[in-house]
Protein backbone atom coordinates (compact mmCIF):
# COMPACT_ATOMS: atom_id res chain seq x y z
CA UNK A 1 0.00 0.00 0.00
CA UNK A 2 1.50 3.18 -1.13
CA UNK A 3 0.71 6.67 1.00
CA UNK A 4 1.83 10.29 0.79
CA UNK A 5 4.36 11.88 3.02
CA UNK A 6 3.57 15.23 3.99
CA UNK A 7 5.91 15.80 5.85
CA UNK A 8 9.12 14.87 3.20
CA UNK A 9 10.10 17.74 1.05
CA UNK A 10 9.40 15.73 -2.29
CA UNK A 11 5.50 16.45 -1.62
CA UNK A 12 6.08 20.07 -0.59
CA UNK A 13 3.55 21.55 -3.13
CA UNK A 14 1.10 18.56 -2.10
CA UNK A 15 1.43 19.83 1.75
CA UNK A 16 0.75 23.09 0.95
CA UNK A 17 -2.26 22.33 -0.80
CA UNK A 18 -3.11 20.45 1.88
CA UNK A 19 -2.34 23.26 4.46
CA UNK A 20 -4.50 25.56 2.12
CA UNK A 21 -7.42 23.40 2.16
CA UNK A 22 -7.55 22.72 6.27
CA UNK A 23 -7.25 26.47 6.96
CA UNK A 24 -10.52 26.83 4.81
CA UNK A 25 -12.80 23.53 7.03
CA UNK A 26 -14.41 25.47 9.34
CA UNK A 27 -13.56 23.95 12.77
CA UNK A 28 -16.60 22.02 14.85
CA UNK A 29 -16.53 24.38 17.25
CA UNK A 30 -14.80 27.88 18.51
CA UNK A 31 -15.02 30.64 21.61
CA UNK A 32 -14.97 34.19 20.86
CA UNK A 33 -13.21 37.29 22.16
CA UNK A 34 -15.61 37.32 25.82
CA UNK A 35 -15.74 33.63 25.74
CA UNK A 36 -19.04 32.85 23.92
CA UNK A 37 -18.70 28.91 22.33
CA UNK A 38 -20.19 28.22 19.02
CA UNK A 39 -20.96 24.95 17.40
CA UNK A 40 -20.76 24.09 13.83
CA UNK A 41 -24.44 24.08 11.99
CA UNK A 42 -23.60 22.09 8.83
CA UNK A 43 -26.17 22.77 5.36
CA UNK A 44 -28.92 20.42 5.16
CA UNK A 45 -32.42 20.31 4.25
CA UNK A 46 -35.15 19.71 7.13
CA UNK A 47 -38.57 19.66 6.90
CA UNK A 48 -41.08 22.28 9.05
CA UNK A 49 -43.70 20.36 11.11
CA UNK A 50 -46.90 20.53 9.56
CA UNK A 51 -49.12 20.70 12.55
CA UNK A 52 -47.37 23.94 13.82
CA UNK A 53 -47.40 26.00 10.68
CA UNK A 54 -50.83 24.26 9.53
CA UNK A 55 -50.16 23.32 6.53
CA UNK A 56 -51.27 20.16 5.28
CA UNK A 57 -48.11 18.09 4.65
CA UNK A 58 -44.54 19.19 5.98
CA UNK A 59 -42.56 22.06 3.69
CA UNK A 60 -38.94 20.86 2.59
CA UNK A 61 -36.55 23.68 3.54
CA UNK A 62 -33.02 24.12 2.52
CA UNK A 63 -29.94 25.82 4.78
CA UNK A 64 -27.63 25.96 1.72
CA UNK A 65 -24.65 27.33 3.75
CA UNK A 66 -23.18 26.91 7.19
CA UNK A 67 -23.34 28.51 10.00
CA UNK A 68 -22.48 28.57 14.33
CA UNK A 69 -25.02 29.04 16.72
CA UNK A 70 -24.20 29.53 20.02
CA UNK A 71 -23.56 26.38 22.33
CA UNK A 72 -25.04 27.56 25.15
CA UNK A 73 -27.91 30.67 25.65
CA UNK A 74 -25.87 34.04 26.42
CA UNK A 75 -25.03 34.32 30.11
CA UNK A 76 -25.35 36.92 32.83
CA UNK A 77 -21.89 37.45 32.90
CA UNK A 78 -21.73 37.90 28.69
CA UNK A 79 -24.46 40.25 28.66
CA UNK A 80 -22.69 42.28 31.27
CA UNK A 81 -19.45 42.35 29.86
CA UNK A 82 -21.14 44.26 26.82
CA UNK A 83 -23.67 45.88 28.25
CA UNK A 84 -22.64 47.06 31.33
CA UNK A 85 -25.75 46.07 33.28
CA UNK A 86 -27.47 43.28 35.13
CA UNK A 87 -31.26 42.83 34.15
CA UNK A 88 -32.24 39.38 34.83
CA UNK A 89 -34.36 38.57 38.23
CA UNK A 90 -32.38 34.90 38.55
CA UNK A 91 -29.02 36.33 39.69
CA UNK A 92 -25.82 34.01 38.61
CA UNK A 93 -23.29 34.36 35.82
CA UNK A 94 -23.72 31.39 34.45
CA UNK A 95 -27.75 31.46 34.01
CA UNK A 96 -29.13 32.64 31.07
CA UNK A 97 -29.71 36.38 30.83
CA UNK A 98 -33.16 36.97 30.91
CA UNK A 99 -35.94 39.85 31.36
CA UNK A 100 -34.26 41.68 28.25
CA UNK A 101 -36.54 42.89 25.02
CA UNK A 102 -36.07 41.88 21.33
CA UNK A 103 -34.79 45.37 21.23
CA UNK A 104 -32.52 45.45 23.52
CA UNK A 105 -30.96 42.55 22.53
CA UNK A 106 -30.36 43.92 19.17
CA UNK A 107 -28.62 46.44 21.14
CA UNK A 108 -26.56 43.89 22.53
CA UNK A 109 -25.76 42.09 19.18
CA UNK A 110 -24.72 45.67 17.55
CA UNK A 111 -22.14 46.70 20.57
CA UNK A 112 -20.72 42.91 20.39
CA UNK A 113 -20.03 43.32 16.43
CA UNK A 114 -19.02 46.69 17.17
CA UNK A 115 -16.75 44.92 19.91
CA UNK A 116 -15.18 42.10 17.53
CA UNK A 117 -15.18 44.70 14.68
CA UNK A 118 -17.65 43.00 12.88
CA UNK A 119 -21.15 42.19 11.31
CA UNK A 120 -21.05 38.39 12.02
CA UNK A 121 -23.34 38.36 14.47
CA UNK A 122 -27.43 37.83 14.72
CA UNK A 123 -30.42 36.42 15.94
CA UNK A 124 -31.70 32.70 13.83
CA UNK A 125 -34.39 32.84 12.01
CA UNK A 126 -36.87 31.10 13.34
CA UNK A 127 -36.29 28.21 10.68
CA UNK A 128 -32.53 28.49 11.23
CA UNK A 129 -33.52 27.81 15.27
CA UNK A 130 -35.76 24.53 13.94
CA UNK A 131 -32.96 23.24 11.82
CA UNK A 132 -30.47 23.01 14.35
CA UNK A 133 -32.96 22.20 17.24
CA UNK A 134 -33.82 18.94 15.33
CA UNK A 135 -29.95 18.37 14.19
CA UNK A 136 -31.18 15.74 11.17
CA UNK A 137 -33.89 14.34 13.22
CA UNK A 138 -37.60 14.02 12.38
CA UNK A 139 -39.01 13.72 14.98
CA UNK A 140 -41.24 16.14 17.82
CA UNK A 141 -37.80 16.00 20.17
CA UNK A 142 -34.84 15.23 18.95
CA UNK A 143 -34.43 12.34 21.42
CA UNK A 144 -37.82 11.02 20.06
CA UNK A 145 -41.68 11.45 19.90
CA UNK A 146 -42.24 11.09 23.63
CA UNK A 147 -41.60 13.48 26.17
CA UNK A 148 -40.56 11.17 29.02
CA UNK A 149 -36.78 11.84 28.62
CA UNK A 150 -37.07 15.74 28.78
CA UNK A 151 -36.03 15.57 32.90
CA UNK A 152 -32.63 14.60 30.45
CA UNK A 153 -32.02 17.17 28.59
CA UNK A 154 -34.50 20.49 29.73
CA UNK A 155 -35.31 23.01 32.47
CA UNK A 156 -39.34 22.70 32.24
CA UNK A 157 -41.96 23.32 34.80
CA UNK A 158 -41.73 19.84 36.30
CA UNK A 159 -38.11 19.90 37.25
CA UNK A 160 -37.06 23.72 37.20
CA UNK A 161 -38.22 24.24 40.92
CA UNK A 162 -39.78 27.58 38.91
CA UNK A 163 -36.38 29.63 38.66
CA UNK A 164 -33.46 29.28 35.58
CA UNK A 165 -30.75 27.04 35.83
CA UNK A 166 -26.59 27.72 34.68
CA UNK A 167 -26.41 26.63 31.08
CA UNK A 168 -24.81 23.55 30.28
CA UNK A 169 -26.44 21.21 32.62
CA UNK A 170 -28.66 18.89 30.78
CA UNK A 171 -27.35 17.07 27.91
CA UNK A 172 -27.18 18.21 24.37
CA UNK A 173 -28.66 17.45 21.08
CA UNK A 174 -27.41 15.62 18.21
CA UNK A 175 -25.07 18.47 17.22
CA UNK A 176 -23.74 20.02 20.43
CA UNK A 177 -26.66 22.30 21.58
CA UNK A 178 -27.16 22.82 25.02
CA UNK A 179 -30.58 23.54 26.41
CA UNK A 180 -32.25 24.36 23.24
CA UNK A 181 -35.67 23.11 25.28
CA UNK A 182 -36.28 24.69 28.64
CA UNK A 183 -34.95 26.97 30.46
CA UNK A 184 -35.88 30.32 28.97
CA UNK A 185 -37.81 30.89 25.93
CA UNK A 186 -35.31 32.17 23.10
CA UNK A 187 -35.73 35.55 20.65
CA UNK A 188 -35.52 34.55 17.32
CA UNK A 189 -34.98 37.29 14.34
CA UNK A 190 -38.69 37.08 12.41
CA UNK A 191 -41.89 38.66 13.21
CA UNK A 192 -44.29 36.56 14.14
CA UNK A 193 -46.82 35.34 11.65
CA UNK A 194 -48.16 32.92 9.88
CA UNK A 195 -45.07 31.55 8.13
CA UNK A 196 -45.71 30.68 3.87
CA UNK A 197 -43.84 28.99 1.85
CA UNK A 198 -42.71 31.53 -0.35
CA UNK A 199 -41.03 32.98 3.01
CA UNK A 200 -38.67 30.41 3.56
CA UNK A 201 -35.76 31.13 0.86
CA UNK A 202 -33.18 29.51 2.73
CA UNK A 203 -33.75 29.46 6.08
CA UNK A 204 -33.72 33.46 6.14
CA UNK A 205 -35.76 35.55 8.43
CA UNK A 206 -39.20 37.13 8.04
CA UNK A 207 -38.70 41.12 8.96
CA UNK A 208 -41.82 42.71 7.63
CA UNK A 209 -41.91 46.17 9.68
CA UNK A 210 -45.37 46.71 11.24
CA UNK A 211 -45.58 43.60 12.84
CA UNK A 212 -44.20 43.87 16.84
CA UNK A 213 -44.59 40.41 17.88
CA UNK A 214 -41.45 38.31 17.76
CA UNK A 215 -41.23 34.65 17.74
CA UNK A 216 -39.64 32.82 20.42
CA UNK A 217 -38.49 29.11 20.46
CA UNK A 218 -37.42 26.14 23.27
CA UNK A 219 -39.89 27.29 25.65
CA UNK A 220 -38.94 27.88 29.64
CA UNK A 221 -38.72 27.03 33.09
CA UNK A 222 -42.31 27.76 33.44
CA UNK A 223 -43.50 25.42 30.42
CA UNK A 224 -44.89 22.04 30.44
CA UNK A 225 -42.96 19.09 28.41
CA UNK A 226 -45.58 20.13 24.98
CA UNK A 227 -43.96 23.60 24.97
CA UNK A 228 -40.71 22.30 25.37
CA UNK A 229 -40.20 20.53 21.50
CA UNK A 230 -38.66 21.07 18.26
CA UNK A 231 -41.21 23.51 16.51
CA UNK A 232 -43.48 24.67 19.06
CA UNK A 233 -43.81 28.54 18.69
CA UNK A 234 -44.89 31.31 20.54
CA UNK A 235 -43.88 34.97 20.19
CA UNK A 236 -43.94 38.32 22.85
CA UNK A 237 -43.66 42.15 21.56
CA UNK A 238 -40.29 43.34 20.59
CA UNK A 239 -40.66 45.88 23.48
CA UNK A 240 -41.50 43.23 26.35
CA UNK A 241 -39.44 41.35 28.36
CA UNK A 242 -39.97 38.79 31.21
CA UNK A 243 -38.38 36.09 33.51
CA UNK A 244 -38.47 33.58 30.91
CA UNK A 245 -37.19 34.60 28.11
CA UNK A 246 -33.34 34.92 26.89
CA UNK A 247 -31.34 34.39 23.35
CA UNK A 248 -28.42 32.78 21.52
CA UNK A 249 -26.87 34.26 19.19
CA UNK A 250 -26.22 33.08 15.29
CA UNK A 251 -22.61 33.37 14.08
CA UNK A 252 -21.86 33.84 10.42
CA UNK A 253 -18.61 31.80 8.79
């Protein structure tokens, strides 16, 4: 069996090539400048569920390019560090920020870009959010169509003690996602409405102005296990913000 040295100086222009090509995989995972971690979200198709969008048969939807999302939901302690303040009611660094506004967290999202100098940060679209919730799974969680394993990997009403929780304590899904159910309900970038096919051009997020209401995904502490599933929506005005409801943020490659 014959193989390639890459290290022996006959192959140089092969190594290089090969150097060239690994410094353009995108890694699996990576921190940023105040210590955020993002996973990797690879392309894929998914389909929506039918019963929460009402349409009659699922919609194919494709996420033709990569993408991180945030392993954890942003912190106390992150929101702080570019912020300045302290908002949420459940005090600890390592819980999820929470009682913050849609609009405030765009706030957040432009200092933090204005921080790293630059524009690579967002909100998911709300299909983005489902995509990488289910991480290639079809079904309602993406540990299976019944709800009795939730205790394993969400905050919810029946095992929250009705209060947040540090991030990072239940197990993840397929693709590295911490507490994408439970814990606090997460802003996503689209007004809520009734989403349409012709609205879902890869992935990308509905942002019709007029429309205040803002969907939100995971559900929270204070939701029971059928709140706490792969497409289940609900939304709150930009403007309001409560107990139970936080973010993670999108990362562009």
């Amino acid at each position: 069996m014959s193989y390639i040295d890459l290290t022996s100086g006959k192959n140089e222009s092969i190594k290089n090539m090969y150097e060239e090509a690994k410094d353009k995989i995108p890694a699996n995972s990576i921190k940023n400048s105040i210590g955020m971690e993002f996973m990797l979200i690879p392309a894929g198709e998914f389909y929506l569920d039918s019963l929460e969008f009402s349409y009659e048969i699922p919609i194919k939807v494709s996420i033709p390019e990569p993408f991180y999302l945030g392993k954890y939901q942003v912190t106390q302690k992150q929101w702080t560090i570019v912020m300045g303040d302290e908002p949420s009611c459940f005090e600890g660094d390592n819980r999820p920020v929470e009682c913050i506004t849609w609009n405030k967290v765009q706030e957040f999202i432009k200092k933090l870009n204005e921080l790293e100098n630059t524009d690579k940060y967002r909100l998911p679209s709300e299909v983005e959010w489902e995509y990488a919730c289910k991480a290639g799974t079809d079904t309602i969680y993406f540990f299976g169509n019944s709800g009795l394993q939730l205790d394993e990997y969400a905050w919810y009403y029946l095992n929250s003690s009705h209060e947040t929780h540090s991030v990072g304590q239940k197990k993840p899904n397929p693709w590295g996602l911490h507490d994408m159910y439970g814990n606090v309900w997460e802003w996503c970038q689209d007004r809520y409405h009734r989403i349409y096919e012709e609205d879902l051009a890869e992935g990308t997020a509905w942002e019709i102005v007029g429309n205040t209401a803002i969907a939100l995904r995971g559900g929270a502490w204070v939701s029971y296990s059928n709140k706490c599933h792969s497409s289940y929506r609900s939304s709150f005005d930009s403007d309001y913000g409560l107990y139970s409801v936080g973010f993670r943020l999108l990362m562009k490659l």
